[in-house]
C-alpha atoms as a PDB file:
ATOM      1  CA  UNK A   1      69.229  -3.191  15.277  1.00  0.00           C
ATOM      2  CA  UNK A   2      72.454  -2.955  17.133  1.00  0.00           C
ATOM      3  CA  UNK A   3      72.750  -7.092  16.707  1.00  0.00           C
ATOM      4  CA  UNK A   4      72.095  -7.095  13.060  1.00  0.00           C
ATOM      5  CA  UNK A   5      74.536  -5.142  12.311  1.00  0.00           C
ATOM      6  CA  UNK A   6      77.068  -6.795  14.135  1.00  0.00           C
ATOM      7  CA  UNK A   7      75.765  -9.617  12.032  1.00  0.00           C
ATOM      8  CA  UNK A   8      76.930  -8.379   9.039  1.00  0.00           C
ATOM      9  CA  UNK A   9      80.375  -6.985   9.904  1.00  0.00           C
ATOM     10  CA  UNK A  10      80.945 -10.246  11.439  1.00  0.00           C
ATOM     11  CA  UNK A  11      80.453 -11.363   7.998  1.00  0.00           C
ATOM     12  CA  UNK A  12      80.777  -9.093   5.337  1.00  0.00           C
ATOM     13  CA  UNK A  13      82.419 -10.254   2.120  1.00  0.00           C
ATOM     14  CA  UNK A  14      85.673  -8.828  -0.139  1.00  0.00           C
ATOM     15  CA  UNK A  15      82.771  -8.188  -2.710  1.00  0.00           C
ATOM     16  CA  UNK A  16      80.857  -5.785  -0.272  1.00  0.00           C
ATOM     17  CA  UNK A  17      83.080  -3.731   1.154  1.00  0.00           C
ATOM     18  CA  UNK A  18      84.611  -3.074  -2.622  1.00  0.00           C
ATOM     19  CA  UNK A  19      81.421  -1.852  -3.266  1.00  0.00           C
ATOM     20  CA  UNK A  20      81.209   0.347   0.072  1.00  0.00           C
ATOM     21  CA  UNK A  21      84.889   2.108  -1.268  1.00  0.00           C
ATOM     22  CA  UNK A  22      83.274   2.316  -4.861  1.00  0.00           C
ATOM     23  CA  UNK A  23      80.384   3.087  -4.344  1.00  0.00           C
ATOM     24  CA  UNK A  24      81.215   5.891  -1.620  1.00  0.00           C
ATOM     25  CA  UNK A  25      83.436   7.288  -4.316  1.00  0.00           C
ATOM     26  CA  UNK A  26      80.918   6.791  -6.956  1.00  0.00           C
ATOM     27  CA  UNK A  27      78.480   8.878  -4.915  1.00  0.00           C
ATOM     28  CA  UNK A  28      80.930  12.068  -3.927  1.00  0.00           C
ATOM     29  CA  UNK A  29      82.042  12.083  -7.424  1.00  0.00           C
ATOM     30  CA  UNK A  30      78.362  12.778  -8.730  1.00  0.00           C
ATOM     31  CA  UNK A  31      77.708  14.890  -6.276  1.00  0.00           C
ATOM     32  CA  UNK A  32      80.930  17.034  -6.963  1.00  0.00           C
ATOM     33  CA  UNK A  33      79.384  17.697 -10.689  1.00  0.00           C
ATOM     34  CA  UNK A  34      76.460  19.363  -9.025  1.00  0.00           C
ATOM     35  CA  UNK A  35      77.915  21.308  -5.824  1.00  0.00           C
ATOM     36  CA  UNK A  36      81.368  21.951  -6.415  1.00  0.00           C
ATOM     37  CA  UNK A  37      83.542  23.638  -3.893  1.00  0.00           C
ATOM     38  CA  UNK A  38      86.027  24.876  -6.168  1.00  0.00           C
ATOM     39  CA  UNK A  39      85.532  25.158  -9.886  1.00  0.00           C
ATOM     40  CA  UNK A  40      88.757  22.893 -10.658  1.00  0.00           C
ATOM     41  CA  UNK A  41      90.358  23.476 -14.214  1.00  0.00           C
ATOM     42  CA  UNK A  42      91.401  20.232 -14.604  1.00  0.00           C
ATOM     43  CA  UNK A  43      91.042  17.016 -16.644  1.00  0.00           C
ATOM     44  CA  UNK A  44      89.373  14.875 -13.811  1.00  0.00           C
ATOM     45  CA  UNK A  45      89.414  11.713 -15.516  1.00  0.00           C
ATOM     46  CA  UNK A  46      93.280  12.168 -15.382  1.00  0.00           C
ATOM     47  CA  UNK A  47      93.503  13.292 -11.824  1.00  0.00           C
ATOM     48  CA  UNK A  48      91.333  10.785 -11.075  1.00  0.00           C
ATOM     49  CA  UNK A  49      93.293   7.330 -12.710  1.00  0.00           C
ATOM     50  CA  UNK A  50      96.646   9.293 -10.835  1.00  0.00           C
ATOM     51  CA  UNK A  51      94.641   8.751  -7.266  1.00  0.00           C
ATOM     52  CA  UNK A  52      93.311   5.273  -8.275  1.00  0.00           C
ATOM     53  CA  UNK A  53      96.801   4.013  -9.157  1.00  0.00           C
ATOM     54  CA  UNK A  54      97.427   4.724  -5.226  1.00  0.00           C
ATOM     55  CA  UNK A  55      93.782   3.290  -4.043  1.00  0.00           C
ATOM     56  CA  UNK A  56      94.838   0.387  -5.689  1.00  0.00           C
ATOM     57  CA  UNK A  57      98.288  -0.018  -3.946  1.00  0.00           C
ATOM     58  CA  UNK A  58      96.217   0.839  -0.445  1.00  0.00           C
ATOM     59  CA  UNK A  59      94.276  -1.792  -1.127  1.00  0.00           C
ATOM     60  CA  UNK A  60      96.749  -4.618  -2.173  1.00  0.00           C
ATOM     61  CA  UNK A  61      99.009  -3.575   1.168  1.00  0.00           C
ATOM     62  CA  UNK A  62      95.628  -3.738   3.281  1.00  0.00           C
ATOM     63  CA  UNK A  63      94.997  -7.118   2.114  1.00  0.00           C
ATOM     64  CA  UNK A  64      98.374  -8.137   3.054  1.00  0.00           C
ATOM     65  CA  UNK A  65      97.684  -7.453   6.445  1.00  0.00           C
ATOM     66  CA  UNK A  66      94.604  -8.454   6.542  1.00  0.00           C
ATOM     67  CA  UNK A  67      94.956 -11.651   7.826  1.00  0.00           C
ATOM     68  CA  UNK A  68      97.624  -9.906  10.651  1.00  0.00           C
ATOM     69  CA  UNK A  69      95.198  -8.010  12.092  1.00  0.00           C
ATOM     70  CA  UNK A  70      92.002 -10.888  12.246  1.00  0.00           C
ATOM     71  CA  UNK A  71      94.534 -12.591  14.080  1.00  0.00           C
ATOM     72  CA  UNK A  72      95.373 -10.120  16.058  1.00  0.00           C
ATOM     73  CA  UNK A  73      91.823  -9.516  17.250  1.00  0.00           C
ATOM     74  CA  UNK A  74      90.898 -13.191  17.506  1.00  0.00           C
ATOM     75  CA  UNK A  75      93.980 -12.933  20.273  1.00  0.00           C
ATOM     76  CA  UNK A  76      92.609  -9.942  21.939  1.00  0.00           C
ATOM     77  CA  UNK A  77      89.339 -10.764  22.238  1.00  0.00           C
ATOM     78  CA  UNK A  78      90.293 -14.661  23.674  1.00  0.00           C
ATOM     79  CA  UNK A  79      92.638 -13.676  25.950  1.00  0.00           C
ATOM     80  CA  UNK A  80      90.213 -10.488  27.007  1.00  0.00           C
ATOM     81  CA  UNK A  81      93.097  -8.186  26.039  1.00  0.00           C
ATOM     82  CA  UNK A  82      92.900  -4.617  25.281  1.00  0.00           C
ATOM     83  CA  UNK A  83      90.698  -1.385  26.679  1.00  0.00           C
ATOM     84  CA  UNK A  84      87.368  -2.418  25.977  1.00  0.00           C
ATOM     85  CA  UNK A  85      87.916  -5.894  27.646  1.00  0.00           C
ATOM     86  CA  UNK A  86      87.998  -3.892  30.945  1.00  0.00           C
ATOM     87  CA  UNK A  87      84.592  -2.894  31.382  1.00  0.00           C
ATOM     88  CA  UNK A  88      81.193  -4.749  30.820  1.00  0.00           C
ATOM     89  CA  UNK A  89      79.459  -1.981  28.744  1.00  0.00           C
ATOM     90  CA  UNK A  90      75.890  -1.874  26.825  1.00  0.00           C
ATOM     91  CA  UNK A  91      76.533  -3.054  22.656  1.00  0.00           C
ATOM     92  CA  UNK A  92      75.750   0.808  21.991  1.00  0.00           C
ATOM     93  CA  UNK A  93      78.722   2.330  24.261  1.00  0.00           C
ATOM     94  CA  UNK A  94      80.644  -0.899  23.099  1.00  0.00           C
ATOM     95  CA  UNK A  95      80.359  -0.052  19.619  1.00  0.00           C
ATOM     96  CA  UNK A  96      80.653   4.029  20.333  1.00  0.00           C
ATOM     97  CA  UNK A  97      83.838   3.622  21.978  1.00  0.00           C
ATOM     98  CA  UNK A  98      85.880   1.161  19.811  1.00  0.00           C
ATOM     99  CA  UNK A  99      84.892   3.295  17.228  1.00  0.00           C
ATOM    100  CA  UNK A 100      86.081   6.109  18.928  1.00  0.00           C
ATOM    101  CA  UNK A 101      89.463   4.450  20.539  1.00  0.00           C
ATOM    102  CA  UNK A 102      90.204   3.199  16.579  1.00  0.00           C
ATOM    103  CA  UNK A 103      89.630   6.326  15.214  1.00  0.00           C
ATOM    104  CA  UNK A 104      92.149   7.340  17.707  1.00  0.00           C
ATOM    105  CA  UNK A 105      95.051   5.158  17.664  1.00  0.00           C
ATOM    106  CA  UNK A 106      94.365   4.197  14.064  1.00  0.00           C
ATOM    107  CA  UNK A 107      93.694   6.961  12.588  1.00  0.00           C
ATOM    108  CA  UNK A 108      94.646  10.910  14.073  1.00  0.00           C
ATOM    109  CA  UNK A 109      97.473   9.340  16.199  1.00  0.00           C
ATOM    110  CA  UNK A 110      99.328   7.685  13.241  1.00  0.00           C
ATOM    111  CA  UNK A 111      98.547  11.052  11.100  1.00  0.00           C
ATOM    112  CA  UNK A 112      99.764  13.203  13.480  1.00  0.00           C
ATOM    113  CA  UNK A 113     103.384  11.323  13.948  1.00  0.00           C
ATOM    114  CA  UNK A 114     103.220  11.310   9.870  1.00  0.00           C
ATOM    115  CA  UNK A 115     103.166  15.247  10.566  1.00  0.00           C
ATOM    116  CA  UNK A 116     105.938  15.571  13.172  1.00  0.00           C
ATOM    117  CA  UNK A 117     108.360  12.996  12.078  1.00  0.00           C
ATOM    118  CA  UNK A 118     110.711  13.619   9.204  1.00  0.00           C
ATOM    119  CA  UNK A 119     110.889  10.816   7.185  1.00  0.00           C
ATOM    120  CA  UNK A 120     107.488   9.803   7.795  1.00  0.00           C
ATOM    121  CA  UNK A 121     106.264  13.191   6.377  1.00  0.00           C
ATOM    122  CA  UNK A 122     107.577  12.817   3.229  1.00  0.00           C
ATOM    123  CA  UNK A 123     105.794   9.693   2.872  1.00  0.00           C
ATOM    124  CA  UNK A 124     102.686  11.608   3.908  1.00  0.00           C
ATOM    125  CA  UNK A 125     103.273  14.336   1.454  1.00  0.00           C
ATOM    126  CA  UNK A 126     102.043  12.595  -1.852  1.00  0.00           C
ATOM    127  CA  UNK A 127      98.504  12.968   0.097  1.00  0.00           C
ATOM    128  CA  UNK A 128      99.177  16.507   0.531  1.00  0.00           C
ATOM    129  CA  UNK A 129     100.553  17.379  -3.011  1.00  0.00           C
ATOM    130  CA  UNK A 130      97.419  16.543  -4.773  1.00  0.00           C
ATOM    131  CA  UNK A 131      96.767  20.467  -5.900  1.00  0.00           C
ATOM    132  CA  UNK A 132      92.767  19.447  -6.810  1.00  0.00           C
ATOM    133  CA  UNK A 133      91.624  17.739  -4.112  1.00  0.00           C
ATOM    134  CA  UNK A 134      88.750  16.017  -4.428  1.00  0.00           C
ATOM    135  CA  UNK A 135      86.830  12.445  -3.292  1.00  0.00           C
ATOM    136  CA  UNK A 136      89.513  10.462  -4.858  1.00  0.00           C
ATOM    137  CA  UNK A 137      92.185  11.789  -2.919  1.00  0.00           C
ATOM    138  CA  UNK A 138      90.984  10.045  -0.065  1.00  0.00           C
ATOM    139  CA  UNK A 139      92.900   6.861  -0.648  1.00  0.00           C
ATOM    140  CA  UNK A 140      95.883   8.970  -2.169  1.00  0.00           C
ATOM    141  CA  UNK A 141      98.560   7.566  -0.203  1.00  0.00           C
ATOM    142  CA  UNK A 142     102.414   6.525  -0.753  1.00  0.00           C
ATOM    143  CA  UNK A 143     102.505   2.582  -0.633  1.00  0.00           C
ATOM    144  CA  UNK A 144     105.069   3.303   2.384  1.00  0.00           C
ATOM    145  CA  UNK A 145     102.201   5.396   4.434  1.00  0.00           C
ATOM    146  CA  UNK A 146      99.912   2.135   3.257  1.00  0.00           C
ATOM    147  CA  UNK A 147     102.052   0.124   5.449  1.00  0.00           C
ATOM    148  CA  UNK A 148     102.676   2.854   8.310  1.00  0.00           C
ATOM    149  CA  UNK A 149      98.158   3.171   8.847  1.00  0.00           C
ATOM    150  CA  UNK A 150      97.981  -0.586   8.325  1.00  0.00           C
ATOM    151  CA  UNK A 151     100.587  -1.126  11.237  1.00  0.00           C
ATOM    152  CA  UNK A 152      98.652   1.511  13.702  1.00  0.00           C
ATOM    153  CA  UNK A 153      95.409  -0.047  12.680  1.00  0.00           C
ATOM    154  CA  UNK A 154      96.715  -3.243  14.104  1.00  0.00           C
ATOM    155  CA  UNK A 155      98.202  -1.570  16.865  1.00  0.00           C
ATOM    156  CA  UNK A 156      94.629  -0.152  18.010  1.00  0.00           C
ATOM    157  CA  UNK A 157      92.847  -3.202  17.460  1.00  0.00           C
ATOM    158  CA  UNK A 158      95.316  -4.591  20.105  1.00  0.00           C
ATOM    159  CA  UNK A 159      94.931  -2.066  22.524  1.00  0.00           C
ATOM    160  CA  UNK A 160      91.322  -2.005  21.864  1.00  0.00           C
ATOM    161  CA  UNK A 161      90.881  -5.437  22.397  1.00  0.00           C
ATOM    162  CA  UNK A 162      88.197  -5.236  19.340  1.00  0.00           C
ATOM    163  CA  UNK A 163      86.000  -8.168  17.628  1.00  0.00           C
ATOM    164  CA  UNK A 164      86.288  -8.386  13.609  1.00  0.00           C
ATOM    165  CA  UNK A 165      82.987  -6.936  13.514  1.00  0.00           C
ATOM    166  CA  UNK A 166      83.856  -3.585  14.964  1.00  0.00           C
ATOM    167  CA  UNK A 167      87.303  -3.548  12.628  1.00  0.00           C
ATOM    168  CA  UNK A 168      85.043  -3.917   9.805  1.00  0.00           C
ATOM    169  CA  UNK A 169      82.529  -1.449  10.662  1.00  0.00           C
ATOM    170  CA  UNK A 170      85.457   1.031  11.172  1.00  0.00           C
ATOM    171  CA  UNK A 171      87.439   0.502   8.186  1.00  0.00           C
ATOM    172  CA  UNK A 172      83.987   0.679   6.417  1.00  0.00           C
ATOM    173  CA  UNK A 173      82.941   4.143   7.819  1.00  0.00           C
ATOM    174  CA  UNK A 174      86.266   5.679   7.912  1.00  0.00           C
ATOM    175  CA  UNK A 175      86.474   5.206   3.922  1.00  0.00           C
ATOM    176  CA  UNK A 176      83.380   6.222   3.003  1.00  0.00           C
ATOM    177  CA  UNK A 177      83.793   9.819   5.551  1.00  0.00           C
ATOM    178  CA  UNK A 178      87.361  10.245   4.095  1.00  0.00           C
ATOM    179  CA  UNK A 179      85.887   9.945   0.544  1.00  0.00           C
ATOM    180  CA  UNK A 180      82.916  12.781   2.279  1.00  0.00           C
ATOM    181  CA  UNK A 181      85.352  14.990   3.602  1.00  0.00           C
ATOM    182  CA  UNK A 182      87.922  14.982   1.000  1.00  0.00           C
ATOM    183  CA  UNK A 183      84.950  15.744  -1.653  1.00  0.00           C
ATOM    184  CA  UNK A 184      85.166  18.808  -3.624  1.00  0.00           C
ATOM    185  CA  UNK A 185      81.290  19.493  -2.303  1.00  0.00           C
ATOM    186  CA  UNK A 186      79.917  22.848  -0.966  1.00  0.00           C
ATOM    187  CA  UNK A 187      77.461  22.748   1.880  1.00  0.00           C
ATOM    188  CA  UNK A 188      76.119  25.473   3.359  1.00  0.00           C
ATOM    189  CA  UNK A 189      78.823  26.838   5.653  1.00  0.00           C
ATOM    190  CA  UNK A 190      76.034  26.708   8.677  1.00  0.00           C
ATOM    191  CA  UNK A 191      75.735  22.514   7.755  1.00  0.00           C
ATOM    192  CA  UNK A 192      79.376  22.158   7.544  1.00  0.00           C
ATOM    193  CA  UNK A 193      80.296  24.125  10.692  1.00  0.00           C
ATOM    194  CA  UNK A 194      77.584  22.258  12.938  1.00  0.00           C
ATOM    195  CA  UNK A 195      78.810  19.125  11.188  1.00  0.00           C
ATOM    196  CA  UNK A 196      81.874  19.481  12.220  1.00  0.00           C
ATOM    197  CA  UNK A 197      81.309  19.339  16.030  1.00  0.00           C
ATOM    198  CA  UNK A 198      81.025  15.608  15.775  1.00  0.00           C
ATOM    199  CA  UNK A 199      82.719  14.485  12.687  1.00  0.00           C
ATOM    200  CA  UNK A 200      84.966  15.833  10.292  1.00  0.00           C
ATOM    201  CA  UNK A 201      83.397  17.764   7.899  1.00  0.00           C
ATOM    202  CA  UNK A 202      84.290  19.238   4.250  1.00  0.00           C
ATOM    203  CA  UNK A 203      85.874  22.649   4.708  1.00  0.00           C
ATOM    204  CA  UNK A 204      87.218  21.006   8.183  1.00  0.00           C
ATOM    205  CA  UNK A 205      89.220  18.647   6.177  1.00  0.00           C
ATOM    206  CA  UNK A 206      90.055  21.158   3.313  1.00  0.00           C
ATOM    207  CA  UNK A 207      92.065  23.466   5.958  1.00  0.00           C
ATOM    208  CA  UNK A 208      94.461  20.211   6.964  1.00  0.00           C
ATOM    209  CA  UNK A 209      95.008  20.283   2.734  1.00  0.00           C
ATOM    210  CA  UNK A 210      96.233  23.943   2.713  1.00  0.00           C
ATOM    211  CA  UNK A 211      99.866  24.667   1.065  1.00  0.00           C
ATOM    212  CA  UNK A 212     101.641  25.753   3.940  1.00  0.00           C
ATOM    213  CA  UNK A 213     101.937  25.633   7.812  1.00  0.00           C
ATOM    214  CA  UNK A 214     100.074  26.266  10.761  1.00  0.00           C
ATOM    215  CA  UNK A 215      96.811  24.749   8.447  1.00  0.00           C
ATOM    216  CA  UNK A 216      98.871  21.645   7.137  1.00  0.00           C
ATOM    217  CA  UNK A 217      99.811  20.819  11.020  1.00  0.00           C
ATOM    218  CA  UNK A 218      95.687  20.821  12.282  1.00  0.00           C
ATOM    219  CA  UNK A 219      92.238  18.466  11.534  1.00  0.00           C
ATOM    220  CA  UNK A 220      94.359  15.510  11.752  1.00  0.00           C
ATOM    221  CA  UNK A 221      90.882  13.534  12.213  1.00  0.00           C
ATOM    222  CA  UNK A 222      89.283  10.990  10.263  1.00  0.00           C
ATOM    223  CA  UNK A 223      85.743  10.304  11.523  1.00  0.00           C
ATOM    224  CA  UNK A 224      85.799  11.939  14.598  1.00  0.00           C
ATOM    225  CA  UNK A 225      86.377  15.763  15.095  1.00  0.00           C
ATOM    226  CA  UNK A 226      86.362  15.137  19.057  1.00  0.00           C
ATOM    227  CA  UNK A 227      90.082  14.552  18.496  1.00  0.00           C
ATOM    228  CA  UNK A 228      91.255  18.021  16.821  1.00  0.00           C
ATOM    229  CA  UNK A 229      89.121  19.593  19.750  1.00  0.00           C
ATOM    230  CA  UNK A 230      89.600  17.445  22.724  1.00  0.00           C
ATOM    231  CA  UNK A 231      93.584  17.518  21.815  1.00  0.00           C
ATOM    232  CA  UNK A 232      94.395  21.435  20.694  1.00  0.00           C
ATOM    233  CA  UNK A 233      94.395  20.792  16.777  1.00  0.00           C
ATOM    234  CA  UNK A 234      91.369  22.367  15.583  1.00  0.00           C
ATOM    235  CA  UNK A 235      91.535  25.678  12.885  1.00  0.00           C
ATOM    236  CA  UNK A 236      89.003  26.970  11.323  1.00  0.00           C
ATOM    237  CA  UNK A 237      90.535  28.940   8.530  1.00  0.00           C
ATOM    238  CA  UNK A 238      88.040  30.487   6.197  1.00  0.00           C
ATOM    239  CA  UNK A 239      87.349  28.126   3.049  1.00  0.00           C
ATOM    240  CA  UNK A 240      87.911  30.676   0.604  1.00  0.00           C
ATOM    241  CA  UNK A 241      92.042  31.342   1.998  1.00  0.00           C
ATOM    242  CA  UNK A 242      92.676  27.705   1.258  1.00  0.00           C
ATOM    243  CA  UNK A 243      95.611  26.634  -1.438  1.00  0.00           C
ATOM    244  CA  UNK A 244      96.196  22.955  -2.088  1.00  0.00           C
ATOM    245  CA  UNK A 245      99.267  21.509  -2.817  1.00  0.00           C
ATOM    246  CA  UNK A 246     102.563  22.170  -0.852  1.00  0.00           C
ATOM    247  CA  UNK A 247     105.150  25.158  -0.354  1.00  0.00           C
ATOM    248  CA  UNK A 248     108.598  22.538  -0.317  1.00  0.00           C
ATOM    249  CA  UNK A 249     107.106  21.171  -3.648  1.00  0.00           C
ATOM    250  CA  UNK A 250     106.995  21.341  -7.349  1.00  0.00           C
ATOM    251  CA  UNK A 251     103.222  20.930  -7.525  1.00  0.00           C
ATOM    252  CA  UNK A 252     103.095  20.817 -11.338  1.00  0.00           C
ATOM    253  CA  UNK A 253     104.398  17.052 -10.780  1.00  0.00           C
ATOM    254  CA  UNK A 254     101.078  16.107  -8.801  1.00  0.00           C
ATOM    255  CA  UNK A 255      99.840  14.072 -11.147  1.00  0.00           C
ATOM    256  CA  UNK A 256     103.444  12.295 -11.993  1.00  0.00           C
ATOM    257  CA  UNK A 257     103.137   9.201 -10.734  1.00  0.00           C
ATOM    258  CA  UNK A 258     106.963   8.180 -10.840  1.00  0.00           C
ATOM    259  CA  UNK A 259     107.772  11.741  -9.259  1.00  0.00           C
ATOM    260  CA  UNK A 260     105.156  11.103  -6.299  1.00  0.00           C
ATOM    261  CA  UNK A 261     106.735   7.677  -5.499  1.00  0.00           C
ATOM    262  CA  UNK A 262     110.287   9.358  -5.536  1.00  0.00           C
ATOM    263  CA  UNK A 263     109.142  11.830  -3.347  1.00  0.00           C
ATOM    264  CA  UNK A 264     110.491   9.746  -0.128  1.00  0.00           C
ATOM    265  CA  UNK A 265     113.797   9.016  -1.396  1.00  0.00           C
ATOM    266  CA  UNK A 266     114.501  12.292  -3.181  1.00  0.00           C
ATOM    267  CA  UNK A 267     116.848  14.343  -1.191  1.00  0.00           C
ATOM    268  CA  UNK A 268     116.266  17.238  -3.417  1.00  0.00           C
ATOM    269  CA  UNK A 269     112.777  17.342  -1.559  1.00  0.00           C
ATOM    270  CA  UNK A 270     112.892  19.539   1.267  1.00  0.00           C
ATOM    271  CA  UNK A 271     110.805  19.832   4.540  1.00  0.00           C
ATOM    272  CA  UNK A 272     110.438  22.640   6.357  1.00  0.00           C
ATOM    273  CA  UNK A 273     111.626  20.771   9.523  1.00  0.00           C
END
């Protein structure tokens, strides 16, 4: 089992994983008609081409480095470089703990210096000013962050020391959970809660998305709630006090796509820093 699906990360094609992002998003957007969260007032269609304008950039920046970061696990993995090069371990724990160290490194530690570090923030904040969050705001990111995960990613495959295969699986889970737990789905608060003990779930996600501060500053995870726990950035603010959107913004412009890539270079924009 294990083997075969190394097999196919080792060689998975463009063509597949574009239909892993659209067809995760495809899924949680059906599923949103059915279960909603929030009854949004809104023209989704709209929202939605707003979020896909920044999927697309994402996706153009991650191909860039693509080719950056095969090299830089090819390297690793020769020269027997990087964390999980230390220890002989069973494929299971191999697998369990790259995905767990890349999660990591890639993932909550790069989100939590987007939090704590000026300028970076106001890259970050175009994620944080969609006001009607939903599955497509999973990819909602300022070409600038784009470049900021795509360095860290590469950064944690070094460290790591991980094979293509288990960058693959990674990238391919992380955006199909991001698309789960930005979703504007309701699960029984019982499901979500117990979810949430091993990876990030729904209304776990929803509380990082809240308008103002201590929320915005917690659930910095993206597969992997062991993180927020393990580290002293869990809340669990009831679902029903959560705002979207952001307190140092005009959140009518959330769905101005000239005004979100300003955002960074506007000094108009204030933090709360």
């Amino acid at each position: 089992m294990i083997e075969s699906v190394i097999h196919y990360f080792e060689h998975i094609s463009s063509l597949h994983r574009a239909l892993i992002l659209a067809g995760g998003i495809s899924f949680f957007w059906l599923i949103e008609g059915f279960v909603p969260l929030f009854n949004f007032k809104y023209q989704k269609w709209k929202h939605a081409s707003v979020n896909i304008f920044f999927t697309i950039t994402t996706i153009i920046i991650n191909f860039a480095f693509a080719l950056f970061i095969v090299k830089t696990s090819d390297w690793a993995v020769a020269n027997q470089f990087g964390l999980m090069q230390l220890f002989p371990m069973p494929l299971w724990a191999f697998m369990l703990v790259g995905l767990l160290l890349l999660d990591l490194i890639g993932a909550y530690f790069i989100h939590w210096v987007e939090h704590k570090t000026k300028w970076m923030w106001k890259f970050h904040m175009v994620h944080h000013a969609d006001t009607h969050v939903d599955t497509t705001t999973a990819n909602r990111h300022h070409p600038g962050e784009s470049i900021f995960r795509a360095v860290f990613t590469t950064l944690g495959v070094l460290i790591c020391g991980a094979p293509m295969w288990l960058v693959m699986l990674y990238q391919s889970l992380s955006a199909v959970l991001s698309q789960f737990n930005h979703a504007n789905i309701r699960l029984p608060l019982w499901l979500d809660a117990a979810i949430s003990w091993l990876i990030v779930s729904p209304n776990m996600h929803k509380v990082h998305h809240h308008f103002q501060r201590p929320q915005t500053d917690s659930n910095y995870g993206n597969i992997f709630s062991i993180w927020d726990r393990l580290l002293g950035t869990f809340n669990a603010t009831p679902i029903q006090e959560i705002k979207y959107g952001l307190d140092v913004l005009d959140n009518s412009q959330d769905e101005n796509i000239g005004f979100q890539l300003k955002i960074p270079f506007d000094g108009s924009v204030k933090t709360d820093y």
